[in-house]
Protein backbone atom coordinates (compact mmCIF):
# COMPACT_ATOMS: atom_id res chain seq x y z
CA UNK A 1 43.09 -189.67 52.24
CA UNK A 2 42.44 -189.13 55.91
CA UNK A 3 43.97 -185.85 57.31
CA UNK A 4 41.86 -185.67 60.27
CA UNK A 5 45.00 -186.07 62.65
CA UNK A 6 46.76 -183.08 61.41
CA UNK A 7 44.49 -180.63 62.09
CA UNK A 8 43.67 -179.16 65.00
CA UNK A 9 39.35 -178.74 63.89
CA UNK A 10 38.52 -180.89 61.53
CA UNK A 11 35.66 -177.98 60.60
CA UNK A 12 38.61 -176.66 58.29
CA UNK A 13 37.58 -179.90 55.82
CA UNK A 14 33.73 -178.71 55.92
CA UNK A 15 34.79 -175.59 54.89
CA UNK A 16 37.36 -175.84 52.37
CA UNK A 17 34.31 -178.50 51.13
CA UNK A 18 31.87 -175.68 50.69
CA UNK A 19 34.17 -173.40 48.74
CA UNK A 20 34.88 -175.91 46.15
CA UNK A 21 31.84 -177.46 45.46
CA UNK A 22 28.90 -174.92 46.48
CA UNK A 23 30.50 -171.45 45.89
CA UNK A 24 31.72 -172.11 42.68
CA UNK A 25 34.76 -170.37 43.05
CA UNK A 26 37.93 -171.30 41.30
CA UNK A 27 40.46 -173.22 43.58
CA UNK A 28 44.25 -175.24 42.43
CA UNK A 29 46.27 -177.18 44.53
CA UNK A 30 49.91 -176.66 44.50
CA UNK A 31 52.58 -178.88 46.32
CA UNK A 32 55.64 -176.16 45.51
CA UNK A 33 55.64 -172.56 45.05
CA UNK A 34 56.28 -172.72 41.25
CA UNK A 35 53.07 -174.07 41.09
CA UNK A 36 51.43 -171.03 42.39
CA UNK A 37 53.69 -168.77 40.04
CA UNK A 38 52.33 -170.62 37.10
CA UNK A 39 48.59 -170.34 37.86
CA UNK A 40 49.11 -166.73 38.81
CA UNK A 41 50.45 -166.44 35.15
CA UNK A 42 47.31 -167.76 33.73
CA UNK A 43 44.87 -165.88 35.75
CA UNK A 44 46.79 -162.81 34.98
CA UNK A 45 46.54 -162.85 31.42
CA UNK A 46 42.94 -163.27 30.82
CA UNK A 47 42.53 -160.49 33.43
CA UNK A 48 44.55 -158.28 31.04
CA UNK A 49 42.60 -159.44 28.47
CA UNK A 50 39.87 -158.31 29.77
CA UNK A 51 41.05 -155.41 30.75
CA UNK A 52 41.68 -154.43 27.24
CA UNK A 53 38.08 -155.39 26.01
CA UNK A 54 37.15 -153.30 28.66
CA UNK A 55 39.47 -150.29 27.50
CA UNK A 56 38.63 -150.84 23.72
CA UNK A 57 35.34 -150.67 24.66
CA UNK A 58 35.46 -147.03 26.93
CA UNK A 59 37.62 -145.51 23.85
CA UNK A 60 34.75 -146.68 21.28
CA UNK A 61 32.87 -144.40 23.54
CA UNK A 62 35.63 -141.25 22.78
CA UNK A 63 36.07 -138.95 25.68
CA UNK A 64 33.01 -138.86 27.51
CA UNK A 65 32.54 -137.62 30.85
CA UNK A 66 29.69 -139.36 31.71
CA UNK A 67 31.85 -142.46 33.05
CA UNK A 68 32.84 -140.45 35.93
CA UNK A 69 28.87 -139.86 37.35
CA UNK A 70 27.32 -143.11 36.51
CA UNK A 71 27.78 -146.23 38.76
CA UNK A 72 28.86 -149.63 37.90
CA UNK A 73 25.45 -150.62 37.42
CA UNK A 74 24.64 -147.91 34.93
CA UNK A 75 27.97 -147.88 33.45
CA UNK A 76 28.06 -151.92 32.77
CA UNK A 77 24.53 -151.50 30.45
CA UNK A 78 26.32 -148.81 28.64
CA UNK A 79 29.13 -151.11 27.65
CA UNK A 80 27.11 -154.29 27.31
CA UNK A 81 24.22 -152.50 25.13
CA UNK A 82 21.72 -155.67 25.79
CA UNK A 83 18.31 -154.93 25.00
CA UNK A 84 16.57 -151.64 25.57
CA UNK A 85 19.92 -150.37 27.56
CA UNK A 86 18.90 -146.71 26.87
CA UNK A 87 16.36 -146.76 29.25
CA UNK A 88 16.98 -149.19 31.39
CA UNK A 89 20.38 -146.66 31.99
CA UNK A 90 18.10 -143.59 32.37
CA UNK A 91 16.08 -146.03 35.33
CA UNK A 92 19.42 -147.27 36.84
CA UNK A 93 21.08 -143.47 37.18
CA UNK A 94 17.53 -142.65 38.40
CA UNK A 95 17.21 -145.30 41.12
CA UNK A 96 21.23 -144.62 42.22
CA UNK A 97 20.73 -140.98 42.49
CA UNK A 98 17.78 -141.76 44.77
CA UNK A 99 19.90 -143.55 46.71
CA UNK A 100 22.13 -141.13 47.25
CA UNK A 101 19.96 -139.56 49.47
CA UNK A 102 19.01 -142.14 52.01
CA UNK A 103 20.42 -140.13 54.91
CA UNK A 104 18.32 -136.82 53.65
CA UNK A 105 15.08 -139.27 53.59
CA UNK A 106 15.71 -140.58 57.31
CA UNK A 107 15.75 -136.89 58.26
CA UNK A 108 12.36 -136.64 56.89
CA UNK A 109 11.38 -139.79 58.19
CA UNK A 110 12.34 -139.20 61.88
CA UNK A 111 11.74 -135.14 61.86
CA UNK A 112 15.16 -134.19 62.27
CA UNK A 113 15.41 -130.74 62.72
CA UNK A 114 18.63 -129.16 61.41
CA UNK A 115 17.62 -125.68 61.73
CA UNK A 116 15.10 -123.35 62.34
CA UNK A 117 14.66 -120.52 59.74
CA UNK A 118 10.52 -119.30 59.82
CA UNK A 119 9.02 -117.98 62.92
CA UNK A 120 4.86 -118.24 63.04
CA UNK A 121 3.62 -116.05 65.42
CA UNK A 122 -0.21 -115.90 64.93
CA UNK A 123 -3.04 -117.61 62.39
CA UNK A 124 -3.30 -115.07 59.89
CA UNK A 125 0.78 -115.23 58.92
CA UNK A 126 0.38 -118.94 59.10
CA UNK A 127 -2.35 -118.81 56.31
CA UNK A 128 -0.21 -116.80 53.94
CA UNK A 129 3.07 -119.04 55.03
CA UNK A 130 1.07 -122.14 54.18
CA UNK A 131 -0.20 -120.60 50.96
CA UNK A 132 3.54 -119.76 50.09
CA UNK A 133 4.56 -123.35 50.65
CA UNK A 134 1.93 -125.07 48.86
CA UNK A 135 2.74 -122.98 45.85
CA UNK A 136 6.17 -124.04 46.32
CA UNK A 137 5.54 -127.28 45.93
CA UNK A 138 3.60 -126.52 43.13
CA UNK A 139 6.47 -125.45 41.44
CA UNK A 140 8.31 -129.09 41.78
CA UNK A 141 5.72 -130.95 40.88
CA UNK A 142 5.03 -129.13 37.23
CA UNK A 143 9.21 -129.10 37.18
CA UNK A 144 9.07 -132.67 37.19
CA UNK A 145 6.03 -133.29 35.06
CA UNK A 146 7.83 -130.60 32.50
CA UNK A 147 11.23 -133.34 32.23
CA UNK A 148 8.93 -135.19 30.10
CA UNK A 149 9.52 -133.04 27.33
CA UNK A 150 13.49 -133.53 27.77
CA UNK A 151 13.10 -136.93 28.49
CA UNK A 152 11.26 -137.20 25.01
CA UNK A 153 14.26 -135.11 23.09
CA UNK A 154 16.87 -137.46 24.44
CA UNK A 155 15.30 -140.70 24.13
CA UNK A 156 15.66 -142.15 21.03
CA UNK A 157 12.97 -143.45 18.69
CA UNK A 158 13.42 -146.83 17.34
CA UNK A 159 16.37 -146.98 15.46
CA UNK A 160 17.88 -143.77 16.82
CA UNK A 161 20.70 -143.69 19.15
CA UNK A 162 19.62 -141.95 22.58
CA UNK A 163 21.39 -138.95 24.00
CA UNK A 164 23.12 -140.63 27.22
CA UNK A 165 24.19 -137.14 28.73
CA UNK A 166 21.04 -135.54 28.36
CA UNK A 167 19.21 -138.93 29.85
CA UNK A 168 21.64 -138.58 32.78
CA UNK A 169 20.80 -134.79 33.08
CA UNK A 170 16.69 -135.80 33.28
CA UNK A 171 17.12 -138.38 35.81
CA UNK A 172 19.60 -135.94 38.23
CA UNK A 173 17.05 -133.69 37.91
CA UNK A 174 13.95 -135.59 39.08
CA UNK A 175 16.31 -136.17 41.82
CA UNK A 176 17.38 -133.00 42.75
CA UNK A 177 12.85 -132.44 42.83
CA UNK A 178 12.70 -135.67 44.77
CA UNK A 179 15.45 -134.13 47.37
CA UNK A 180 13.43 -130.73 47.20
CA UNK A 181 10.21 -132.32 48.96
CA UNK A 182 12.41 -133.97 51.57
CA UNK A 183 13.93 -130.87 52.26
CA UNK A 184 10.19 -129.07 52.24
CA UNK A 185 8.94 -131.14 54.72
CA UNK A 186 12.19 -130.98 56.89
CA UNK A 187 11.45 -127.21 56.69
CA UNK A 188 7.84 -127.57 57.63
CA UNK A 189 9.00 -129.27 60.62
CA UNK A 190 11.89 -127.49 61.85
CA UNK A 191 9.61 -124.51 61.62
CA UNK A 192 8.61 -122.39 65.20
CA UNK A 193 4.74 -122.00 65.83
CA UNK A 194 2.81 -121.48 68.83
CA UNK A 195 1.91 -125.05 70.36
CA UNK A 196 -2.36 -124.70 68.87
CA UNK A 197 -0.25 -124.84 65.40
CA UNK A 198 1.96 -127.84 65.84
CA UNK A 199 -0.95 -130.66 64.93
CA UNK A 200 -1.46 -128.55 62.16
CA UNK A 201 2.52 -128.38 60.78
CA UNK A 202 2.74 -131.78 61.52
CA UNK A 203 0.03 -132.71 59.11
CA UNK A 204 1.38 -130.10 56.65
CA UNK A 205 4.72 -131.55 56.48
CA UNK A 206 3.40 -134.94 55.87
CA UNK A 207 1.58 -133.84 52.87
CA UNK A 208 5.31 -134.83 50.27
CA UNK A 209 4.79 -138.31 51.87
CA UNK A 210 3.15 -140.02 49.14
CA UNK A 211 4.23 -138.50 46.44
CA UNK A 212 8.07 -139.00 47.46
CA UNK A 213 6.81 -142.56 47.95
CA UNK A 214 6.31 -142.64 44.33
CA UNK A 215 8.64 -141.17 42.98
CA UNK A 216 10.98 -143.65 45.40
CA UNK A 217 9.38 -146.60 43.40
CA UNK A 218 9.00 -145.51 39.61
CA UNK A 219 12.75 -146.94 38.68
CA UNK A 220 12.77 -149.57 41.04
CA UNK A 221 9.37 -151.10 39.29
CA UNK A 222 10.10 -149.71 36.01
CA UNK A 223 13.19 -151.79 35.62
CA UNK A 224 11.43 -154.39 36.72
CA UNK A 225 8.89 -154.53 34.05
CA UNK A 226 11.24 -154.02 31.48
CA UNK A 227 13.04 -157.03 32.84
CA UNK A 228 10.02 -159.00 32.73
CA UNK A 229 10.19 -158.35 28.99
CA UNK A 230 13.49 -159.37 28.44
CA UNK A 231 12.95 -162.30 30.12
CA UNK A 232 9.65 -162.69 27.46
CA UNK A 233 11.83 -162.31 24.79
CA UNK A 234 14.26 -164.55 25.76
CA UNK A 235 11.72 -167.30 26.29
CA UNK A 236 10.19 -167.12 22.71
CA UNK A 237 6.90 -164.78 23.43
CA UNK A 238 5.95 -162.21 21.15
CA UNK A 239 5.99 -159.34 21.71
CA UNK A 240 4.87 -157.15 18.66
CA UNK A 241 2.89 -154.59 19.30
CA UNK A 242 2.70 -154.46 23.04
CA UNK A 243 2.64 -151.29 24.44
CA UNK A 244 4.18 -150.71 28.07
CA UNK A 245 3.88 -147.27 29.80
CA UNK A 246 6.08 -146.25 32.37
CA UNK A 247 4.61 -142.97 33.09
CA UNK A 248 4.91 -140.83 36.12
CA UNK A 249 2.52 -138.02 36.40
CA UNK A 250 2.07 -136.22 39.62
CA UNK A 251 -0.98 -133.46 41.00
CA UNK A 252 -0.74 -131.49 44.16
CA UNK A 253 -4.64 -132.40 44.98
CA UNK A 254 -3.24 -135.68 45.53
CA UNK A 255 -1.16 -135.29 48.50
CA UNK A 256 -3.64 -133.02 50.62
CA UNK A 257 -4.65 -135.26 53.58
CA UNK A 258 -7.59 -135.15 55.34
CA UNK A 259 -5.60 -134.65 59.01
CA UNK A 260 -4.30 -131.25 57.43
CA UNK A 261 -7.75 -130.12 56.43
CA UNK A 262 -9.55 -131.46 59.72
CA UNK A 263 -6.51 -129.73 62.07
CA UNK A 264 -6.86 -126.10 60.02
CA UNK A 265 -10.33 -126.12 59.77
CA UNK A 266 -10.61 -126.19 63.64
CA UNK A 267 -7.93 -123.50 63.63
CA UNK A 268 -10.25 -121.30 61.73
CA UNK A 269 -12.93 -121.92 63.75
CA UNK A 270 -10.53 -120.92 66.78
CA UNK A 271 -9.39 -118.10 65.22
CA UNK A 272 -11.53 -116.52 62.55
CA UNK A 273 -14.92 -116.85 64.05
C-alpha cells in the first residue's frame, strides 16, 4: 500500500521501518481504540507476572537490607544466582562504589583545591610533614591488604553459601581506602609551601597515582575474567582444576617516583648542605 501522499516526510516510513525490523521492539497495529485496550491487557499481565516472580523471589531472600545499597547490576546476580554470582556480586558492588566517586577522582585529576589546611614554612617541617604523610598512606595500604582476611571469612568455600552483607562491607571498604588516596593527594596539593617546594609537592602528590590506577581496574578486569570462564563453560571446555587468581596486593615502595626523589634530593642539597 502506498501512503506516500499522506504524509507530509515520507522519512516517517524509514523510521517506523527501523523500529520494527532492526530494534526488535514489540509493535501492534490497531484500527480502533479497543484494540489498544486489549493489547494493553496482555502486556499488563505478564508484567504482573513478573512482578510477582520478582517479589517471590526478594521474600525468599527474608528481610534483608542489603537491597537498598546494591545497584541493579549487583542486585540482578543476587536474584538470578548464575554461576559464581558470589563473587562476581562482591566485583560488581566493588566496581559501582568506585564509581561513585568519579567527581572526587577528577578533583585529583585536575588539582582542585578545596581547601587549604597545612602551612610549610621551611625544609626541615617539610621533612617531618612528608614523613607523616607517607606513613599515612602506609596505613591504607596494609588496611586494604588486611580485607583479605574478611574477604576470606565471607566468601564461601565450595559448597558453602557466602555471606552477602559482609562481601558488601569488604568491597565499601576498599572503597572508602580507594577515596582516602584521592583525598591524600588532594591534600598534598591544596597544601601552602614556599614556591622552591612546589616541584617537590607536586611530585609527592602524584605518588597515589598508580596505585589508585589499580585499584580502579581490579573489578573491572576481574569480572572480566570470570566472564571469560563462563563463557568456557558454556562452550563445552573443561575446566577442572584451573586455578584463577584475582589477587590485589599493594606496597608503598611501589608508588615512589623517581621525580619525587630527584626534586627532594636537590632540596637537601639546597638546604642541608
Amino acid at each position: 500500500m502506498n501512503l506516500s501522499g499522506i504524509v507530509d516526510n515520507e522519512k516517517i516510513f524509514e523510521f517506523l521501518s527501523d523500529i520494527r525490523k532492526k530494534r526488535g521492539i514489540w509493535n501492534f497495529g490497531f484500527e480502533k481504540a479497543q484494540d489498544i485496550t486489549e493489547i494493553l491487557k496482555s502486556q499488563f499481565s505478564i508484567l504482573f507476572k513478573e512482578s510477582l516472580k520478582t517479589r517471590n523471589s526478594f521474600q525468599s531472600f527474608g528481610e534483608n537490607e542489603i537491597f537498598s545499597k546494591v545497584s541493579s547490576k549487583a542486585l540482578d546476580l543476587i536474584m538470578k544466582k548464575e554461576p559464581y554470582y558470589e563473587i562476581r556480586f562482591f566485583m560488581q558492588v566493588f566496581l559501582d562504589e568506585i564509581n561513585k566517586l568519579h567527581d572526587l577522582r577528577n578533583d585529583f585529576d585536575y588539582s582542585v583545591k578545596v581547601k587549604s589546611t597545612n602551612h610549610i614554612k621551611d625544609f626541615n617541617q617539610l621533612l617531618d610533614w612528608i614523613q607523616f604523610k607517607v606513613g599515612q598512606m602506609q596505613n591504607y595500604i596494609d588496611s586494604m591488604n588486611r580485607l583479605i582476611e574478611p574477604f576470606n571469612l565471607f566468601y564461601g568455600q565450595p559448597g558453602v553459601k557466602s555471606d552477602l552483607n559482609g562481601l558488601l562491607y569488604v568491597a565499601r571498604s576498599y572503597s572508602k581506602l580507594y577515596s582516602s588516596f584521592l583525598v591524600w593527594g588532594i591534600e598534598i596539593k591544596s597544601t601552602i609551601v614556599p614556591d622552591d617546594f612546589k616541584k617537590c609537592l607536586l611530585a609527592f602528590s602524584e605518588l597515589p597515582s598508580v596505585l589508585i590506577g589499580q585499584i580502579e581496574e581490579y573489578p573491572e578486569k576481574s569480572l572480566e575474567i570470570i566472564n571469560q570462564m563462563i563463557d568456557k563453560e558454556k562452550n563445552g571446555e573443561n575446566l577442572e582444576g584451573t586455578t584463577v587468581s584475582l589477587t590485589l596486593t599493594l606496597t608503598i615502595e611501589d608508588y615512589i617516583n623517581k621525580e619525587f626523589e630527584d626534586e627532594l634530593a636537590v632540596l637537601k642539597e639546597k638546604y642541608l648542605n
